[in-house]
N, C-alpha and C. Protein backbone atom coordinates (compact mmCIF):
# COMPACT_ATOMS: atom_id res chain seq x y z
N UNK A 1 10.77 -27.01 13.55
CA UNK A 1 11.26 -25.79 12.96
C UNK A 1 10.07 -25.06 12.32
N UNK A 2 9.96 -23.88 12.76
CA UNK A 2 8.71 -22.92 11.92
C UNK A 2 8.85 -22.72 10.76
N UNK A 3 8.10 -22.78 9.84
CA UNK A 3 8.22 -22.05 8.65
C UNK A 3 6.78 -21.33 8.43
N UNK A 4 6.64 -20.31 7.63
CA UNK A 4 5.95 -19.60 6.43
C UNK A 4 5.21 -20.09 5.61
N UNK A 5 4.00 -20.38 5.29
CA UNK A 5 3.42 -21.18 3.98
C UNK A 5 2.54 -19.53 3.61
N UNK A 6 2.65 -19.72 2.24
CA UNK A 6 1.92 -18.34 1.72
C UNK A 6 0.99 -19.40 0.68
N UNK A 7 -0.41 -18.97 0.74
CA UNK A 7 -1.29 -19.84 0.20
C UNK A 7 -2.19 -18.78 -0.45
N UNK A 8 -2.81 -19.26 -1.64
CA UNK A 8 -3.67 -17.85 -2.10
C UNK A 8 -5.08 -17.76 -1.72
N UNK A 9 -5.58 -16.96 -1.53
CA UNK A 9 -6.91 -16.90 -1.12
C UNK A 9 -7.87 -17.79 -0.88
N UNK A 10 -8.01 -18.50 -2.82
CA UNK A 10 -8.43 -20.15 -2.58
C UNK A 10 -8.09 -20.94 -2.09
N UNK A 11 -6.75 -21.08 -1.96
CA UNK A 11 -6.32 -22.20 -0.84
C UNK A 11 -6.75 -21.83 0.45
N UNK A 12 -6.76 -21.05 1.17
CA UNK A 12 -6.83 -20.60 2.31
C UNK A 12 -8.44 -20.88 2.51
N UNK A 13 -9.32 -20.45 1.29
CA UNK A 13 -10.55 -20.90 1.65
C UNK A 13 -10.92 -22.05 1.89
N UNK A 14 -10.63 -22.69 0.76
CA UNK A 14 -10.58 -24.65 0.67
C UNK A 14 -9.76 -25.20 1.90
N UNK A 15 -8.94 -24.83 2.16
CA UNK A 15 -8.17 -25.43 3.81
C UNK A 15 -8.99 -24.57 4.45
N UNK A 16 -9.37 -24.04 5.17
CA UNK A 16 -10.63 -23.69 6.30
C UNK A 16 -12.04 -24.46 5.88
N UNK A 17 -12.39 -24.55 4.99
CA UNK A 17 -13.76 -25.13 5.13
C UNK A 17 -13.74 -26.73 5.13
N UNK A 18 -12.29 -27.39 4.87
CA UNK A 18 -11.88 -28.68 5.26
C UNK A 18 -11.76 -28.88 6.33
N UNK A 19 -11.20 -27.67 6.92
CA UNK A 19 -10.87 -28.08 8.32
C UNK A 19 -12.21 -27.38 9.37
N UNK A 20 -13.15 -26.75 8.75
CA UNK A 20 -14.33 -26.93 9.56
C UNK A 20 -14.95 -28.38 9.46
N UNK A 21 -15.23 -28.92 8.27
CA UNK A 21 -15.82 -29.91 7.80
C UNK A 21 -15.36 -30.90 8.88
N UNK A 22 -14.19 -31.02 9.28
CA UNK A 22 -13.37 -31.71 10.05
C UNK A 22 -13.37 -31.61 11.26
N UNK A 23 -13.96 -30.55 11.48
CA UNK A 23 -13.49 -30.05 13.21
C UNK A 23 -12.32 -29.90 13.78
N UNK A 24 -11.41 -29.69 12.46
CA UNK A 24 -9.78 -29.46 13.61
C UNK A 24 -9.26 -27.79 13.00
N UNK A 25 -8.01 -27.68 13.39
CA UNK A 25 -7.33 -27.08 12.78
C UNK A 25 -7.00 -26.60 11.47
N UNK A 26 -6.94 -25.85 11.14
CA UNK A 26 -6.45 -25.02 9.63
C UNK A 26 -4.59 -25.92 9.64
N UNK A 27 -4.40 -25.44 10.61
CA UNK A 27 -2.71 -26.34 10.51
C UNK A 27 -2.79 -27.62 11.07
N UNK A 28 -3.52 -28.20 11.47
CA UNK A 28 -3.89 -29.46 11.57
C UNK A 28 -4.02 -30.25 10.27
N UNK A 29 -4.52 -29.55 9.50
CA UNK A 29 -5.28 -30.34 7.94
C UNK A 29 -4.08 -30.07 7.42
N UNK A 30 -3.16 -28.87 7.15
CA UNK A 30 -2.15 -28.73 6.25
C UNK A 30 -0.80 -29.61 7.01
N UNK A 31 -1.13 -29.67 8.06
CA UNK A 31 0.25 -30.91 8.52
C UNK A 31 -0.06 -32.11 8.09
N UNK A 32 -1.07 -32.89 8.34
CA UNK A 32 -1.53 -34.31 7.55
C UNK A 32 -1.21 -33.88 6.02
N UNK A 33 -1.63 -33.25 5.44
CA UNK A 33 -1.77 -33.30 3.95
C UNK A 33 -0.23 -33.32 3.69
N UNK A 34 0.61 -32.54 4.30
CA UNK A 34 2.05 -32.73 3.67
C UNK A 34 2.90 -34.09 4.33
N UNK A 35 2.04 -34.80 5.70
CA UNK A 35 2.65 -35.92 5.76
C UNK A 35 2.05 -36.96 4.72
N UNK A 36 1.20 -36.82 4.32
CA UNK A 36 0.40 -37.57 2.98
C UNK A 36 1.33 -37.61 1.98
N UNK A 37 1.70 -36.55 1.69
CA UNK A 37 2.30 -36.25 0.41
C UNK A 37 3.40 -36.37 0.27
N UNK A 38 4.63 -36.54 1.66
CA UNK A 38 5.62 -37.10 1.83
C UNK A 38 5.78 -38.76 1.39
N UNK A 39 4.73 -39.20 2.09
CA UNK A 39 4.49 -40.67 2.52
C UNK A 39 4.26 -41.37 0.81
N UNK A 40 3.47 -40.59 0.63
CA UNK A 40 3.30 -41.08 -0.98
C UNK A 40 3.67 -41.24 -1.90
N UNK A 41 4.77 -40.25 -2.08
CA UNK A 41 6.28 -39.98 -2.94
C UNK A 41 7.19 -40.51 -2.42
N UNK A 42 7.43 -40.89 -1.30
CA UNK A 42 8.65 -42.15 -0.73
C UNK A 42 8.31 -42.92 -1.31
N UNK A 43 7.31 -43.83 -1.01
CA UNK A 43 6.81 -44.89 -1.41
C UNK A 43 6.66 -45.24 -3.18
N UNK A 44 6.21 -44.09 -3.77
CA UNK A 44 6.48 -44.16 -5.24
C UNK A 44 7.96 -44.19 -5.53
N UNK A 45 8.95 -43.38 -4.96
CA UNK A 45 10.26 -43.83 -5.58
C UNK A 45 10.84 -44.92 -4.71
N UNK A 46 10.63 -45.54 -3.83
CA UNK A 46 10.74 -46.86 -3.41
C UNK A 46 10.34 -47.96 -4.52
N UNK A 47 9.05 -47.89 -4.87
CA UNK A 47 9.04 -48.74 -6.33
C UNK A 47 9.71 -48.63 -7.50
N UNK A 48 10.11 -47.26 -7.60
CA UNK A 48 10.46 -47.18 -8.93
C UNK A 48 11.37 -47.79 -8.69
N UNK A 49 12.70 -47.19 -7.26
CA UNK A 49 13.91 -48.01 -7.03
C UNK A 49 13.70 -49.70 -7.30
N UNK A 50 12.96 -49.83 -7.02
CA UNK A 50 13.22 -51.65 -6.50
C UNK A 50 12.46 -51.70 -8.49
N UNK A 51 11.57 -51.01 -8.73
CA UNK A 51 11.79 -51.55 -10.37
C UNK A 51 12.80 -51.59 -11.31
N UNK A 52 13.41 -50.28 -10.98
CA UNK A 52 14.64 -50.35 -11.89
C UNK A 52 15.86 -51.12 -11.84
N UNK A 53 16.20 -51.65 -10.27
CA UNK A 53 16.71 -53.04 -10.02
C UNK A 53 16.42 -54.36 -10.05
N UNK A 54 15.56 -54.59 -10.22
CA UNK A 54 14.75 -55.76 -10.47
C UNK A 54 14.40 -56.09 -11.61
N UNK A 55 13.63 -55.26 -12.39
CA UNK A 55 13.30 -55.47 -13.91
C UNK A 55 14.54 -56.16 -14.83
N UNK A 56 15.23 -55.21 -14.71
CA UNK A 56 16.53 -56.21 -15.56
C UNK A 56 16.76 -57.26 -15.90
N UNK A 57 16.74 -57.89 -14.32
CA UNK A 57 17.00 -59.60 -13.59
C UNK A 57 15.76 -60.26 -14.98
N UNK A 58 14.73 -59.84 -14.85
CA UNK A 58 13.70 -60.58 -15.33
C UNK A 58 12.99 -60.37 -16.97
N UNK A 59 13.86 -59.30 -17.35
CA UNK A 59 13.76 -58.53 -18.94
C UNK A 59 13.43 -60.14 -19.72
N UNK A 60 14.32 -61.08 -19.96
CA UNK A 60 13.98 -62.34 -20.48
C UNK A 60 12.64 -63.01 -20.55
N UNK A 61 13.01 -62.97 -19.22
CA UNK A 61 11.11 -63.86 -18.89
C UNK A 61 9.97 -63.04 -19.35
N UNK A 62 9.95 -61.79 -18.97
CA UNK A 62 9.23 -60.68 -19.90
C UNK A 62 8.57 -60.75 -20.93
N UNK A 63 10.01 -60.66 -21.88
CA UNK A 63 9.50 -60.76 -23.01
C UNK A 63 9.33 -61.95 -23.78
N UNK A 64 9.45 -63.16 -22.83
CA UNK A 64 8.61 -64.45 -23.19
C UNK A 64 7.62 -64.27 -23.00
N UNK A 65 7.02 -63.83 -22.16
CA UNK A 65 5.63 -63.91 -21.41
C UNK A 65 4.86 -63.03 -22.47
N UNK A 66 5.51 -61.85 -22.86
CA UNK A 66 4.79 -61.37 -23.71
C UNK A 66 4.27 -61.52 -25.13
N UNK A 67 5.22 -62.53 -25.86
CA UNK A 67 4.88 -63.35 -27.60
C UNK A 67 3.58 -64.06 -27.24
């Protein structure tokens, strides 16, 4: 699906001279970077999930471990 990205000047500069640096695409670099940034934030609330279920179980031992 197409969309629109409106980027300001500096961005537009900093994504072109990345993506010379790179040798690819201007939308090449901005498609990786938002699968980056997907990938990264799943994965952070994947932990948090499995912390906030888990921690509980083990609150006891915790705060033994910690005196």
């Amino acid at each position: 699906m197409p969309m629109t990205l409106r980027l300001s000047d500096a961005e537009v500069d900093a994504l072109r001279r990345r993506a010379e640096r790179e040798n690819r695409s201007m939308q090449d670099v901005a498609r990786q970077a938002v699968r980056e940034y997907v990938e990264s934030h799943s994965r952070a609330e994947l932990i948090d999930q499995v912390l906030d279920e888990e921690l509980p179980r083990y609150a006891e031992a915790l705060e033994r471990l910690g005196q």
